[in-house]
N, C-alpha and C. Protein backbone atom coordinates (compact mmCIF):
# COMPACT_ATOMS: atom_id res chain seq x y z
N UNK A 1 12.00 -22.39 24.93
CA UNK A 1 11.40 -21.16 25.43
C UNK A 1 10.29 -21.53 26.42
N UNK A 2 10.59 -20.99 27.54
CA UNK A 2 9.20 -21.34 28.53
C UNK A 2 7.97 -20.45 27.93
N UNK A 3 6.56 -20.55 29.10
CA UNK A 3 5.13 -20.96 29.19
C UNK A 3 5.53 -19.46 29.06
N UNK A 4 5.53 -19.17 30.13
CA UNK A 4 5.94 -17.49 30.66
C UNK A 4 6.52 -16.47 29.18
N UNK A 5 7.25 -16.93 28.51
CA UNK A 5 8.19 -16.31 27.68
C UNK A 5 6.96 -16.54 26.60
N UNK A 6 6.67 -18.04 26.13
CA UNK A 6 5.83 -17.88 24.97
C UNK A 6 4.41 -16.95 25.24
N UNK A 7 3.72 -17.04 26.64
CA UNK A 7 2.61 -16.24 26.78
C UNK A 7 3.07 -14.86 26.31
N UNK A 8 4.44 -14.30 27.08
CA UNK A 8 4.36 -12.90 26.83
C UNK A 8 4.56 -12.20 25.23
N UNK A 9 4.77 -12.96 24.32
CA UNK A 9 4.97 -13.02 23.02
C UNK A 9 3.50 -12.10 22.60
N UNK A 10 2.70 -12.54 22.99
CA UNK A 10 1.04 -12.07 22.32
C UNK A 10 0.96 -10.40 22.94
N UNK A 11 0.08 -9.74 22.19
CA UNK A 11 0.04 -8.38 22.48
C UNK A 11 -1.33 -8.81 23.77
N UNK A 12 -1.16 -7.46 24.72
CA UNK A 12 -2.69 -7.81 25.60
C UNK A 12 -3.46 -5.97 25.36
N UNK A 13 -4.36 -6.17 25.67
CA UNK A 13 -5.25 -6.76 25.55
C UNK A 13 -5.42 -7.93 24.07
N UNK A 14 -6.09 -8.92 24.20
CA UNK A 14 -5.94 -9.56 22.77
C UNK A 14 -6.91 -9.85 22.11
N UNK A 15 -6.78 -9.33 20.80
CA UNK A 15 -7.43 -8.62 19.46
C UNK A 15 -8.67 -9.73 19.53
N UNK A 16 -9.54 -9.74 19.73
CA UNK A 16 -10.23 -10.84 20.14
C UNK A 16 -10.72 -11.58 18.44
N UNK A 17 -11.29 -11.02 17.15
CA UNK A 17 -11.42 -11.82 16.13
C UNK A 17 -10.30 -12.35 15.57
N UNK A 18 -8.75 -12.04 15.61
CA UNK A 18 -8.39 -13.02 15.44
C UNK A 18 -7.36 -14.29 16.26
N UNK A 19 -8.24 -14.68 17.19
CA UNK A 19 -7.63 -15.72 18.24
C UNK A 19 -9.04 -16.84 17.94
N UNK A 20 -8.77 -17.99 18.06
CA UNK A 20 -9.41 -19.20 17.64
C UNK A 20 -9.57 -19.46 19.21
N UNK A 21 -10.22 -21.10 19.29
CA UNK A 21 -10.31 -21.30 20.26
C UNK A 21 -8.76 -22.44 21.10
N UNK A 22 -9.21 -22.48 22.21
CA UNK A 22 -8.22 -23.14 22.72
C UNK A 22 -8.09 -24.64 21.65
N UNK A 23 -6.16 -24.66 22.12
CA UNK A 23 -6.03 -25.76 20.64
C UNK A 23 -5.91 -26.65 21.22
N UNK A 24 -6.62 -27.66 20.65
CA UNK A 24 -6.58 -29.04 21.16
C UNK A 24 -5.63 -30.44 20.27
N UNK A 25 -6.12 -31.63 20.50
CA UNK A 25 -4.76 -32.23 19.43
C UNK A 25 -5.59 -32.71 18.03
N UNK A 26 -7.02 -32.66 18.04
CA UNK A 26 -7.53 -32.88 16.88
C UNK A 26 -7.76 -31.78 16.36
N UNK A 27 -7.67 -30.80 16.70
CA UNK A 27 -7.40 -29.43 15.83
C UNK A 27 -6.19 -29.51 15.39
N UNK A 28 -5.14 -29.54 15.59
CA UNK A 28 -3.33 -29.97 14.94
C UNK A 28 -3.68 -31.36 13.99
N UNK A 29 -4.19 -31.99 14.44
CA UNK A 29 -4.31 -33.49 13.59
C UNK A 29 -5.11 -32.80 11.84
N UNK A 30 -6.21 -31.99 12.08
CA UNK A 30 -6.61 -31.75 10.89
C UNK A 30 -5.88 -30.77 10.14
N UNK A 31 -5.21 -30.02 10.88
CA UNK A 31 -4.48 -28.74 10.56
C UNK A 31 -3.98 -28.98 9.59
N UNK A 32 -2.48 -30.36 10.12
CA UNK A 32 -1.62 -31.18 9.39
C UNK A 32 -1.88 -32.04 8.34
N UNK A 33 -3.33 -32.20 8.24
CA UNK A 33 -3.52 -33.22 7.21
C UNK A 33 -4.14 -31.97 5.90
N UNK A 34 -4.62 -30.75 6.42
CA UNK A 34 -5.09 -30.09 5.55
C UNK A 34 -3.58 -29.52 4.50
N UNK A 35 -2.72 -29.36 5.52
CA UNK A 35 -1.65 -28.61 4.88
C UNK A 35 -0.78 -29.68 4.45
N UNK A 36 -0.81 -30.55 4.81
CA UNK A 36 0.09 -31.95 4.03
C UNK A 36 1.66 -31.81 4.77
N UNK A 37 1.62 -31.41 5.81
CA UNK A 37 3.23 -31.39 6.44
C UNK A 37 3.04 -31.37 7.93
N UNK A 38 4.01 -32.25 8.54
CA UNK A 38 3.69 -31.86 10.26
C UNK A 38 4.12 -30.27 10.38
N UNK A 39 3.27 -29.56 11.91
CA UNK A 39 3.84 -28.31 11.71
C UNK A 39 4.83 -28.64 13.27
N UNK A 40 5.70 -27.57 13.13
CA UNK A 40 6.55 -27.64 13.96
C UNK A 40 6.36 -27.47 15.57
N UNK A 41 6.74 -27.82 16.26
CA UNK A 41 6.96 -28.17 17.54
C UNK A 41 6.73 -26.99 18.45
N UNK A 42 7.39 -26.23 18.41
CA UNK A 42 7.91 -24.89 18.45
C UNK A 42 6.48 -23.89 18.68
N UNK A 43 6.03 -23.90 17.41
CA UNK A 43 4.82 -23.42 16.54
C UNK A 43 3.78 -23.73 17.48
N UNK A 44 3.50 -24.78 17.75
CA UNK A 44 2.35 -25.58 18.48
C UNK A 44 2.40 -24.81 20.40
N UNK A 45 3.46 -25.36 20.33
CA UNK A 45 3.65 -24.73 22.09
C UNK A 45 3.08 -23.57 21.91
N UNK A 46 3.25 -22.35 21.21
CA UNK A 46 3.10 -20.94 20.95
C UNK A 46 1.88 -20.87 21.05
N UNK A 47 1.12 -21.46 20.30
CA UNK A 47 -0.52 -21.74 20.04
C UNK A 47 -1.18 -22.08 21.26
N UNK A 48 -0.63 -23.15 22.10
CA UNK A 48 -1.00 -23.80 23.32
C UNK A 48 -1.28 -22.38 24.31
N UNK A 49 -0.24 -21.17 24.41
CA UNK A 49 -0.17 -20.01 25.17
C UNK A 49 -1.40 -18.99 24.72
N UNK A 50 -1.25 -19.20 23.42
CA UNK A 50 -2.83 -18.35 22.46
C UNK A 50 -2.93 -18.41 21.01
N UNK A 51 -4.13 -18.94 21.08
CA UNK A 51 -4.33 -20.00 19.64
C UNK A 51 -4.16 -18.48 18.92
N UNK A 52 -3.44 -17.62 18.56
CA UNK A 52 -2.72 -17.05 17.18
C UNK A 52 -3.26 -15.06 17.68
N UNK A 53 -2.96 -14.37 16.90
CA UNK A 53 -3.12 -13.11 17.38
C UNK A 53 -1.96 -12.33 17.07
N UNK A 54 -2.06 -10.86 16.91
CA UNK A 54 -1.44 -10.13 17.05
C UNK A 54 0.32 -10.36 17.99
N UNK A 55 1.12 -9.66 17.61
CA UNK A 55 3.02 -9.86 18.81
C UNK A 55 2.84 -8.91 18.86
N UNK A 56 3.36 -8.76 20.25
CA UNK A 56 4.71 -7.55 20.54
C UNK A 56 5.87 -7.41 20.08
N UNK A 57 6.20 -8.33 19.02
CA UNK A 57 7.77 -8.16 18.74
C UNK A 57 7.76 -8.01 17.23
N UNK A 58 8.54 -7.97 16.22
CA UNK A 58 8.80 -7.97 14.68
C UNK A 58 10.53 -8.32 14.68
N UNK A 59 10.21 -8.17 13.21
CA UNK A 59 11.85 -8.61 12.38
C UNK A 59 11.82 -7.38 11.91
N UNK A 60 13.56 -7.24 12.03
CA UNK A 60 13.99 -6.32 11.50
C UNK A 60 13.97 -6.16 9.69
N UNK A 61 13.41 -5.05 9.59
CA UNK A 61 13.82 -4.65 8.04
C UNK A 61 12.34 -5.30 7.29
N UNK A 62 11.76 -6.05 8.00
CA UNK A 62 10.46 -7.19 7.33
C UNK A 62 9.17 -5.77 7.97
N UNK A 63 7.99 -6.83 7.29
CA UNK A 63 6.98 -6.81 7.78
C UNK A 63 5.88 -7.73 8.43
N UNK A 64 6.11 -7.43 9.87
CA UNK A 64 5.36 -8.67 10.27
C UNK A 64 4.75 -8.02 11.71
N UNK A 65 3.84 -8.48 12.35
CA UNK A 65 3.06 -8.51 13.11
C UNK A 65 1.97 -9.20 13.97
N UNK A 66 2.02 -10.51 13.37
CA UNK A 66 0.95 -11.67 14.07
C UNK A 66 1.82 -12.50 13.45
N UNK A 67 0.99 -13.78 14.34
CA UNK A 67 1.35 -15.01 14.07
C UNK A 67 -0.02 -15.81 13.62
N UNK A 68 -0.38 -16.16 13.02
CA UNK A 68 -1.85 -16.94 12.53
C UNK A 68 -1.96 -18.04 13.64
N UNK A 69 -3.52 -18.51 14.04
CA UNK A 69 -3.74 -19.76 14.67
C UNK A 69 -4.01 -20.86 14.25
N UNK A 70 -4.82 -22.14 14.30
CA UNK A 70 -5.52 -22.80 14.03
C UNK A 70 -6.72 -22.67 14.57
N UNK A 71 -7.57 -22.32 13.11
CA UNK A 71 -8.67 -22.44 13.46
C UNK A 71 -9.61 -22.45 11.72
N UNK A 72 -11.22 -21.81 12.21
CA UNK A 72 -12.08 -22.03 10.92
C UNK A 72 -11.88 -20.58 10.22
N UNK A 73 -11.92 -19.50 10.69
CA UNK A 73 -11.33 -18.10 10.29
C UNK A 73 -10.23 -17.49 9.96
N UNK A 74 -10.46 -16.47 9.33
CA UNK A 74 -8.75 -15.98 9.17
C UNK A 74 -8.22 -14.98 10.28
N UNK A 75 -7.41 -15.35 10.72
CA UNK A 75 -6.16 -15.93 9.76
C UNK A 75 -6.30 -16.94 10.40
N UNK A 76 -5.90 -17.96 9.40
CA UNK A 76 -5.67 -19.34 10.14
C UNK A 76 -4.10 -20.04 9.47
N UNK A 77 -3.64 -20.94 10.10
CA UNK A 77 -2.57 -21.44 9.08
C UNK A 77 -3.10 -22.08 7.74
N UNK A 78 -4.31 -22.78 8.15
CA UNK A 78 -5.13 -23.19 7.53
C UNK A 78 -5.85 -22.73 6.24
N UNK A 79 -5.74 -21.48 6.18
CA UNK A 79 -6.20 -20.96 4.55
C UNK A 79 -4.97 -20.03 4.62
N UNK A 80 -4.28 -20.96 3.28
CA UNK A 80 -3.53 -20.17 2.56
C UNK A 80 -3.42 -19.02 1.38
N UNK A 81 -2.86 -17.87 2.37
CA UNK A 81 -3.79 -16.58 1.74
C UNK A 81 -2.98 -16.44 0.33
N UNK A 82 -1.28 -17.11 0.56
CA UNK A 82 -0.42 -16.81 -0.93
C UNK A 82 -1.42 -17.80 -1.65
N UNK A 83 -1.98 -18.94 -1.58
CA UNK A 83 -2.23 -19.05 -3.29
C UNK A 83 -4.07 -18.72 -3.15
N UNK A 84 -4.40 -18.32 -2.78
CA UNK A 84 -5.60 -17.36 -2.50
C UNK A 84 -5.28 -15.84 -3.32
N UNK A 85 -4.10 -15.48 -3.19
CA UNK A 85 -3.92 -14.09 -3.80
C UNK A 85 -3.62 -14.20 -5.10
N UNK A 86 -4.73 -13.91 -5.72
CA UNK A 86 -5.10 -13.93 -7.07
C UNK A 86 -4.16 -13.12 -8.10
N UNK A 87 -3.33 -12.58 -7.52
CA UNK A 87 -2.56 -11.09 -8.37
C UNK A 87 -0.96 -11.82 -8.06
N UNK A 88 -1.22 -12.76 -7.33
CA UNK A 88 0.37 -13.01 -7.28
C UNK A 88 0.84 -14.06 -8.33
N UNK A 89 1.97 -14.50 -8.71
CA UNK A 89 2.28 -14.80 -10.16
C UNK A 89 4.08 -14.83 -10.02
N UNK A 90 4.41 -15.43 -8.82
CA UNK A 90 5.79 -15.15 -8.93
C UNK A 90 6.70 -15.97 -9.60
N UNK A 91 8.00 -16.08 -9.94
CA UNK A 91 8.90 -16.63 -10.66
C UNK A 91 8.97 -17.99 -9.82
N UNK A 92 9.37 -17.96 -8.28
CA UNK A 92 9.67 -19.45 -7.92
C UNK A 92 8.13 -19.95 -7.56
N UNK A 93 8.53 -20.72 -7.28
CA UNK A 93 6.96 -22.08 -6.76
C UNK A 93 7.00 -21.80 -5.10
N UNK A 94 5.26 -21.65 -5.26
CA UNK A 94 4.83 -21.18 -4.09
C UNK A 94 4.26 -22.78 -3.16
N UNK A 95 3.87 -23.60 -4.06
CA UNK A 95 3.55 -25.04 -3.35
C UNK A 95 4.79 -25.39 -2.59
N UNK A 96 4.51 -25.75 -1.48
CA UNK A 96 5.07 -26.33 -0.23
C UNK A 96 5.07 -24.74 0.52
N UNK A 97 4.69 -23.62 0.32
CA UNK A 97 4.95 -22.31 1.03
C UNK A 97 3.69 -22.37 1.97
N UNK A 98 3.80 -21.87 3.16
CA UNK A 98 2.39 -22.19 4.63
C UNK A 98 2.40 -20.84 5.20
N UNK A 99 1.66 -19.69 4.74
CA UNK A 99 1.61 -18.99 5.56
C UNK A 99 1.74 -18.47 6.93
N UNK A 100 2.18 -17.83 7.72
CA UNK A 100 1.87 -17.81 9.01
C UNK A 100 1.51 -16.17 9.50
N UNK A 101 1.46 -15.18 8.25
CA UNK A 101 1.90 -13.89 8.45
C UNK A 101 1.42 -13.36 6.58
N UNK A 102 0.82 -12.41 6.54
CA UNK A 102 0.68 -11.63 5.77
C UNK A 102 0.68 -10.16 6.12
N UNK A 103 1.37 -8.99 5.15
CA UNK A 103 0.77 -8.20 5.40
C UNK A 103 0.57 -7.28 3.48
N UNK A 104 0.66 -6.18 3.16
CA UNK A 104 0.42 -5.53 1.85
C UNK A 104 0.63 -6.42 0.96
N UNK A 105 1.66 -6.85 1.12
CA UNK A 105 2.24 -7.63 -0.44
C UNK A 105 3.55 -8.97 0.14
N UNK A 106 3.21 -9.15 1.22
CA UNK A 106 4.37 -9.79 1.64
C UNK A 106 3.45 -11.07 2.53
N UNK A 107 4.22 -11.91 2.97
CA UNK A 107 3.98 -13.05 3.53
C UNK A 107 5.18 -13.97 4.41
N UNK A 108 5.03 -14.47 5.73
CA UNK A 108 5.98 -14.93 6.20
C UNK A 108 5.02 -16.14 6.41
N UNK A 109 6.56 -17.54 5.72
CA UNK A 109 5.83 -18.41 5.41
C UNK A 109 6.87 -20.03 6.37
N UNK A 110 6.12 -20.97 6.63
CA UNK A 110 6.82 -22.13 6.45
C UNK A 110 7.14 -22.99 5.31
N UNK A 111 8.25 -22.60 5.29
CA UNK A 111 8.77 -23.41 3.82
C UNK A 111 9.10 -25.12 3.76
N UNK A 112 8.29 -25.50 3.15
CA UNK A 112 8.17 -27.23 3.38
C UNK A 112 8.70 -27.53 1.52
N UNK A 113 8.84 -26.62 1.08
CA UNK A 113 9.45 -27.10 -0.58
C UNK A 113 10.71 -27.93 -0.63
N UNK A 114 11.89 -27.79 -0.03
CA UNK A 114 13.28 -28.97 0.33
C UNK A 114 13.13 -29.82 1.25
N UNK A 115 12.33 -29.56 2.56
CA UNK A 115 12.10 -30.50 3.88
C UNK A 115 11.12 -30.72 4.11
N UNK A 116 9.91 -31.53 3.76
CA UNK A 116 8.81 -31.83 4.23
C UNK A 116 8.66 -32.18 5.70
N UNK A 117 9.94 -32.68 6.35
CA UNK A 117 9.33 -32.71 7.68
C UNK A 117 9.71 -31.77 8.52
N UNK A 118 10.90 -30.96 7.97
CA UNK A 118 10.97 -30.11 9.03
C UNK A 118 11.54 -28.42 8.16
N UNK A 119 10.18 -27.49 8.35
CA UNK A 119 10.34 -26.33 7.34
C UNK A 119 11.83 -25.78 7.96
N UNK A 120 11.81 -24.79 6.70
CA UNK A 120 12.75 -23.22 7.05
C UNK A 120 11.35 -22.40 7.05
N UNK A 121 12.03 -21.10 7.56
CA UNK A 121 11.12 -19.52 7.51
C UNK A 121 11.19 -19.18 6.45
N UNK A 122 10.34 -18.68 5.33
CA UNK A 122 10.87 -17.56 4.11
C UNK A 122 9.64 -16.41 4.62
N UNK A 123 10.81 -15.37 3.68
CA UNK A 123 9.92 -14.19 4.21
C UNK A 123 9.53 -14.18 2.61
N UNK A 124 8.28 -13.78 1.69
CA UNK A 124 7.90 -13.57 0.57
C UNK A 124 7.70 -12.20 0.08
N UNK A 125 8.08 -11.66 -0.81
CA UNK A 125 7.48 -10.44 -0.82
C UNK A 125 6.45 -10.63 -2.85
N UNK A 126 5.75 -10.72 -2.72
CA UNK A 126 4.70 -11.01 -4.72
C UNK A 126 5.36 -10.15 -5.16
N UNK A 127 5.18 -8.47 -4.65
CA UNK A 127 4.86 -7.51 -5.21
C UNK A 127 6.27 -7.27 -6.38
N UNK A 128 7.37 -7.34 -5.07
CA UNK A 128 9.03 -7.66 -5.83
C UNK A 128 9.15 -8.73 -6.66
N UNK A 129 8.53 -9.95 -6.07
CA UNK A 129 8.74 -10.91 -6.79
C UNK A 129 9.91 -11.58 -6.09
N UNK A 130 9.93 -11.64 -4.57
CA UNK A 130 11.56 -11.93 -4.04
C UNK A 130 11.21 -12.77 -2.95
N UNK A 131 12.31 -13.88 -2.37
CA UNK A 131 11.75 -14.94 -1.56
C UNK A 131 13.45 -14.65 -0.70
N UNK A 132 12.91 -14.84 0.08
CA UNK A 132 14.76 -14.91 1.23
C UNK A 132 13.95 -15.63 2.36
N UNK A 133 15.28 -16.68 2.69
CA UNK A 133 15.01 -17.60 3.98
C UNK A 133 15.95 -16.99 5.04
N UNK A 134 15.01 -16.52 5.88
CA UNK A 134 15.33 -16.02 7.49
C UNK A 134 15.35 -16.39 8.58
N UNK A 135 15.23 -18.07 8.46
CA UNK A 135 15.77 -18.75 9.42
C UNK A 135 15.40 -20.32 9.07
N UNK A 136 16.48 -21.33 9.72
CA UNK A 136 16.49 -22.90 9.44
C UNK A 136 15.06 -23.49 10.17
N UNK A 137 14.38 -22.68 10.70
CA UNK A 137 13.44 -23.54 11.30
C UNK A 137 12.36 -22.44 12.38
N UNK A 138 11.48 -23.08 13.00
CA UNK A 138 10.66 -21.84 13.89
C UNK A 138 11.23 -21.09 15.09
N UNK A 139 12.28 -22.50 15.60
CA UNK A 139 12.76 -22.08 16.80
C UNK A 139 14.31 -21.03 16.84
N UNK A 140 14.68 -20.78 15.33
CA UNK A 140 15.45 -20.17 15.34
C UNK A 140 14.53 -18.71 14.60
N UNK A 141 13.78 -18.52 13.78
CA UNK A 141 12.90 -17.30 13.54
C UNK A 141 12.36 -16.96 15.23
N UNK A 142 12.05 -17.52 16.07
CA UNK A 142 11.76 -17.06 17.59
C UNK A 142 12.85 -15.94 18.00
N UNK A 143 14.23 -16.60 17.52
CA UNK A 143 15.21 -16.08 18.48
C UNK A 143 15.95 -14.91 17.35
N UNK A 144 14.78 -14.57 16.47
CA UNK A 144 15.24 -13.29 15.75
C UNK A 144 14.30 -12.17 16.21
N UNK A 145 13.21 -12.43 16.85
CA UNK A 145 12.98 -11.41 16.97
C UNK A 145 12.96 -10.41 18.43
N UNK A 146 12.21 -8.74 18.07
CA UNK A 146 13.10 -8.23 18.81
C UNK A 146 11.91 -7.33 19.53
N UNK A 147 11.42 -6.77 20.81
CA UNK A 147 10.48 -5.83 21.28
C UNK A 147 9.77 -4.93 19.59
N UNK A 148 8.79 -4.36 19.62
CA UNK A 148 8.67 -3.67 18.75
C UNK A 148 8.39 -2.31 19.07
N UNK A 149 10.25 -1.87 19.77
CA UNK A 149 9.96 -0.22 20.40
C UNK A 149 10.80 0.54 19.88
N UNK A 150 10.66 0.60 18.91
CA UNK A 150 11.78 1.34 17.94
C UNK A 150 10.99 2.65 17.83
N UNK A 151 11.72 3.59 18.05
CA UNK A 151 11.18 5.07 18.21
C UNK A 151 9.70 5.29 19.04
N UNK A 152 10.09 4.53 20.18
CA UNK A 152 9.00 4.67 21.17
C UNK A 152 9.89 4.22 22.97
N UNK A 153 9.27 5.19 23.74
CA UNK A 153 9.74 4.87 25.07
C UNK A 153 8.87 3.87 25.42
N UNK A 154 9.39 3.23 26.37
CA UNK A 154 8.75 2.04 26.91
C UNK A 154 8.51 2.50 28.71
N UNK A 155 7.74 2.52 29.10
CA UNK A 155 7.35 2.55 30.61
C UNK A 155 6.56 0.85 30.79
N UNK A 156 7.75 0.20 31.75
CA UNK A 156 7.47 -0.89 32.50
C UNK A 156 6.37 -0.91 33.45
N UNK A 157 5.13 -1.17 33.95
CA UNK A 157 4.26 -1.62 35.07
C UNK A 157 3.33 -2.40 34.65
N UNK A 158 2.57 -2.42 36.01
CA UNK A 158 1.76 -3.52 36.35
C UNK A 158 0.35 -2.90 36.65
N UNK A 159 -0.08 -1.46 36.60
CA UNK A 159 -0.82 -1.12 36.97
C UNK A 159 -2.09 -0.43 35.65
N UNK A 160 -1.72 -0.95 34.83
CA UNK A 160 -2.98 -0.90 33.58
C UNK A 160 -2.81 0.43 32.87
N UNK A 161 -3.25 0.51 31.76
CA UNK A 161 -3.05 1.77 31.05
C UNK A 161 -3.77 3.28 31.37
N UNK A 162 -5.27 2.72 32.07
CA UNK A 162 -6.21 3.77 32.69
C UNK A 162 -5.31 4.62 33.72
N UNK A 163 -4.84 3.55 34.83
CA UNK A 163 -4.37 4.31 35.65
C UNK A 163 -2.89 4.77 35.31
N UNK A 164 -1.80 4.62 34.39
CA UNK A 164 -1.18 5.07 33.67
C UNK A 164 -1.04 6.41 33.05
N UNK A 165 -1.94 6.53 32.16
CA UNK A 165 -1.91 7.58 31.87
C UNK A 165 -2.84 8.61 32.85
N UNK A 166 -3.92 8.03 33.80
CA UNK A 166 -4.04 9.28 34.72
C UNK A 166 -2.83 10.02 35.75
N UNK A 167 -1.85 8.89 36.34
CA UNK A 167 -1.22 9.73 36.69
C UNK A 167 0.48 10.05 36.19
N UNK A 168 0.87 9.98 34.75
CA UNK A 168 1.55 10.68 33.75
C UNK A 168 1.43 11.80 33.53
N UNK A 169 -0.89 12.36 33.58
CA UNK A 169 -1.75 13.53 33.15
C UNK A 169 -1.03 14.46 34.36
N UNK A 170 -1.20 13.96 35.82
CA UNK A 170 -0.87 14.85 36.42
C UNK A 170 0.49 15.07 36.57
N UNK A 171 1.35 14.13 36.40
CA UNK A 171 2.72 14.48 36.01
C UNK A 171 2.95 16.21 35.26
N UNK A 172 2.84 15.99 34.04
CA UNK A 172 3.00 16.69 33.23
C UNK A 172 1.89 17.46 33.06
N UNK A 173 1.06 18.00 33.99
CA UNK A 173 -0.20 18.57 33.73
C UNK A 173 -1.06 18.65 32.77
N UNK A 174 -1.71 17.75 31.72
CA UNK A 174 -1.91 17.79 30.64
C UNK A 174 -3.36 16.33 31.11
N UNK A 175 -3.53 16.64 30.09
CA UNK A 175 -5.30 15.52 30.34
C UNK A 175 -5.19 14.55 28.35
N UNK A 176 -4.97 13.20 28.88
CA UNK A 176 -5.08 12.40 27.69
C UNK A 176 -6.44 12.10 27.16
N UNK A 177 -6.84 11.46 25.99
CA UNK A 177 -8.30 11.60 25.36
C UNK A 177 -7.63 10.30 24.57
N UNK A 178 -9.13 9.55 24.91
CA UNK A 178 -8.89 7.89 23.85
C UNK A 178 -9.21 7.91 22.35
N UNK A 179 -8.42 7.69 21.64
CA UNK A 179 -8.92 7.61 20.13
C UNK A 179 -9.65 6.05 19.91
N UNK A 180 -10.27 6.53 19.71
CA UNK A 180 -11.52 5.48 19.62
C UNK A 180 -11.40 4.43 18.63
N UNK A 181 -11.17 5.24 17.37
CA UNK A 181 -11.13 4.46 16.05
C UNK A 181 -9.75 3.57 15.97
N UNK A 182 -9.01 4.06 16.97
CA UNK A 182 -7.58 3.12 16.97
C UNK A 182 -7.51 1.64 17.59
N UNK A 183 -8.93 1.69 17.79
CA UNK A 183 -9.26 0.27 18.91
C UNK A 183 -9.42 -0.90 17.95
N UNK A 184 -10.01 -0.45 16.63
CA UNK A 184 -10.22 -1.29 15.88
C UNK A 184 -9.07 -1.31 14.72
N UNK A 185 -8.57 -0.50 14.76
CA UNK A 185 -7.28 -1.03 13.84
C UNK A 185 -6.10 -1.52 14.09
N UNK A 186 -6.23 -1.99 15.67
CA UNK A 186 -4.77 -2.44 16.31
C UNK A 186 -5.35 -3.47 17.29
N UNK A 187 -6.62 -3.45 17.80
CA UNK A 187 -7.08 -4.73 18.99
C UNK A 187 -6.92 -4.03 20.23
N UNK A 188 -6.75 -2.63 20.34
CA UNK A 188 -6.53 -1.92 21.73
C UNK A 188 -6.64 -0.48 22.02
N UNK A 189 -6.92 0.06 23.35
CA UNK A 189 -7.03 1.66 22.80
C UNK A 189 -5.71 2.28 22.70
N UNK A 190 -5.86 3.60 22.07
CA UNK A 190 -4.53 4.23 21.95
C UNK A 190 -5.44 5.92 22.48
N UNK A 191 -4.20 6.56 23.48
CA UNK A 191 -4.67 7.38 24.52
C UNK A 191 -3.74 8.87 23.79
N UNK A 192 -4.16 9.98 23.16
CA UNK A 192 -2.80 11.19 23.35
C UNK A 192 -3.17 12.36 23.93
N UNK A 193 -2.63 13.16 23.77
CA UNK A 193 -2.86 14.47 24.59
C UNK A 193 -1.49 15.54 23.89
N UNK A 194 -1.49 16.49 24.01
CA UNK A 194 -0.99 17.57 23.51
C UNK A 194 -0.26 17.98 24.23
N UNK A 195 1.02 17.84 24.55
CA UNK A 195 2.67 18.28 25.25
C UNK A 195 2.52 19.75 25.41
N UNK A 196 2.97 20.00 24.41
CA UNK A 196 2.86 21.90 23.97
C UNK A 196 2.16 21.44 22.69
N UNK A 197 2.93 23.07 21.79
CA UNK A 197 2.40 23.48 20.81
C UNK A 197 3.14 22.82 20.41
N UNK A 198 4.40 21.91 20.16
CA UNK A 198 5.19 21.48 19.39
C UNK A 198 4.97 20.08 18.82
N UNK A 199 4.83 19.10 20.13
CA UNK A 199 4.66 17.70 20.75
C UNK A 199 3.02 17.45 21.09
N UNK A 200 2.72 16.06 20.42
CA UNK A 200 1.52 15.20 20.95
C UNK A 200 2.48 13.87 21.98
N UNK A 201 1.59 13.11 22.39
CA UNK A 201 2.30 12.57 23.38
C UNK A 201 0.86 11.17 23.21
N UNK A 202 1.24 9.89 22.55
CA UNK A 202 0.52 9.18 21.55
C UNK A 202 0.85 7.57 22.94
N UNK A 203 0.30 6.98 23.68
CA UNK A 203 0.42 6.36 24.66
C UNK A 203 -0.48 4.99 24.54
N UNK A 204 0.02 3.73 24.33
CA UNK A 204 -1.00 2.41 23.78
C UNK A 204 -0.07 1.43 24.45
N UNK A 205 -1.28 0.22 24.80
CA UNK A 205 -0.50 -0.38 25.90
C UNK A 205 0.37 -1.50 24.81
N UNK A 206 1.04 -2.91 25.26
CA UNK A 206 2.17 -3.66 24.11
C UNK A 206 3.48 -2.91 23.94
């Protein structure tokens, strides 16, 4: 996967607390010695484009939404939040499992339990109590996933969301208003405005 392809992977604007700093090779050197497994190849390039953050894309049927970085904060690959989660208690063995993804009750992990040198994907869920492997490795979990525009139109440009939705407003005669509080629960603003009486019209850039 090229520079271009892995950059566009990250949501923009980007969520700024959780992106680390630029990764260097003694940041991977401790990473790997903290977690006791090389991490994959794949993985690293990704990081190189933006040390971890929020996607534009997901798996189908899962829950997922970031990719963790390396770094001293969370998320990091580096603190592992499954055996951190005090309530979890599942039937198989979670040692050799590497986070890369949490969300309610679930976890997408590098699985180093059969291959120490080179993981599978599992997706985890505690809450079920259920583990399924969703791909042989990182570079094939890459090529599962998919835009995340499922029941949403997509408008292609280059010209920023401000000027976007100003002239959409005069399109459709209607005036958008920023929800404020949505800035902090997603890393970006989210803009709507009122169609008719029927329809809101809910507009965020990614």
């Amino acid at each position: 996967m090229n520079k271009e392809r892995l950059k566009h992977i990250w949501q923009t604007p980007i969520y700024l607390p959780y992106i680390h700093n630029d990764l260097t090779d003694e940041m991977v050197k401790n990473a790997e010695q903290k977690i006791g497994h090389k991490l994959p190849e794949e993985y690293l390039n990704l990081l190189k484009a933006q040390n971890g953050g929020y996607i534009r894309y997901e798996l189908e049927d899962k829950e997922h939404s970031k990719i963790y970085g390396i770094g001293d904060h969370y998320p990091s690959v580096t603190i592992n939040q499954l055996e951190e989660d005090t309530e979890a208690e599942p039937s198989f063995e979670i040692k050799g499992l590497t986070p890369f993804d949490d969300g309610e009750h679930t976890y997408l992990c590098f699985d180093y339990r059969k291959n120490g040198a080179e993981p599978t994907i599992a997706y985890i869920d505690v809450e079920c109590d259920e583990e399924e492997t969703i791909a042989n490795n990182f570079k094939e979990y890459l090529s599962l996933l998919t835009p995340a525009t499922r029941h949403k139109f997509v408008i292609q440009t280059e010209i920023g969301i401000e000027k976007t939705i100003k002239e959409l407003g005069d399109i459709l005669q209607i005036k958008f208003e920023e929800k404020a509080d949505d800035y902090f629960l997603y890393g970006y603003p989210m803009y709507y405005a009122q169609y008719s009486q029927k329809y809101n019209i809910f507009i965020h850039p990614n």
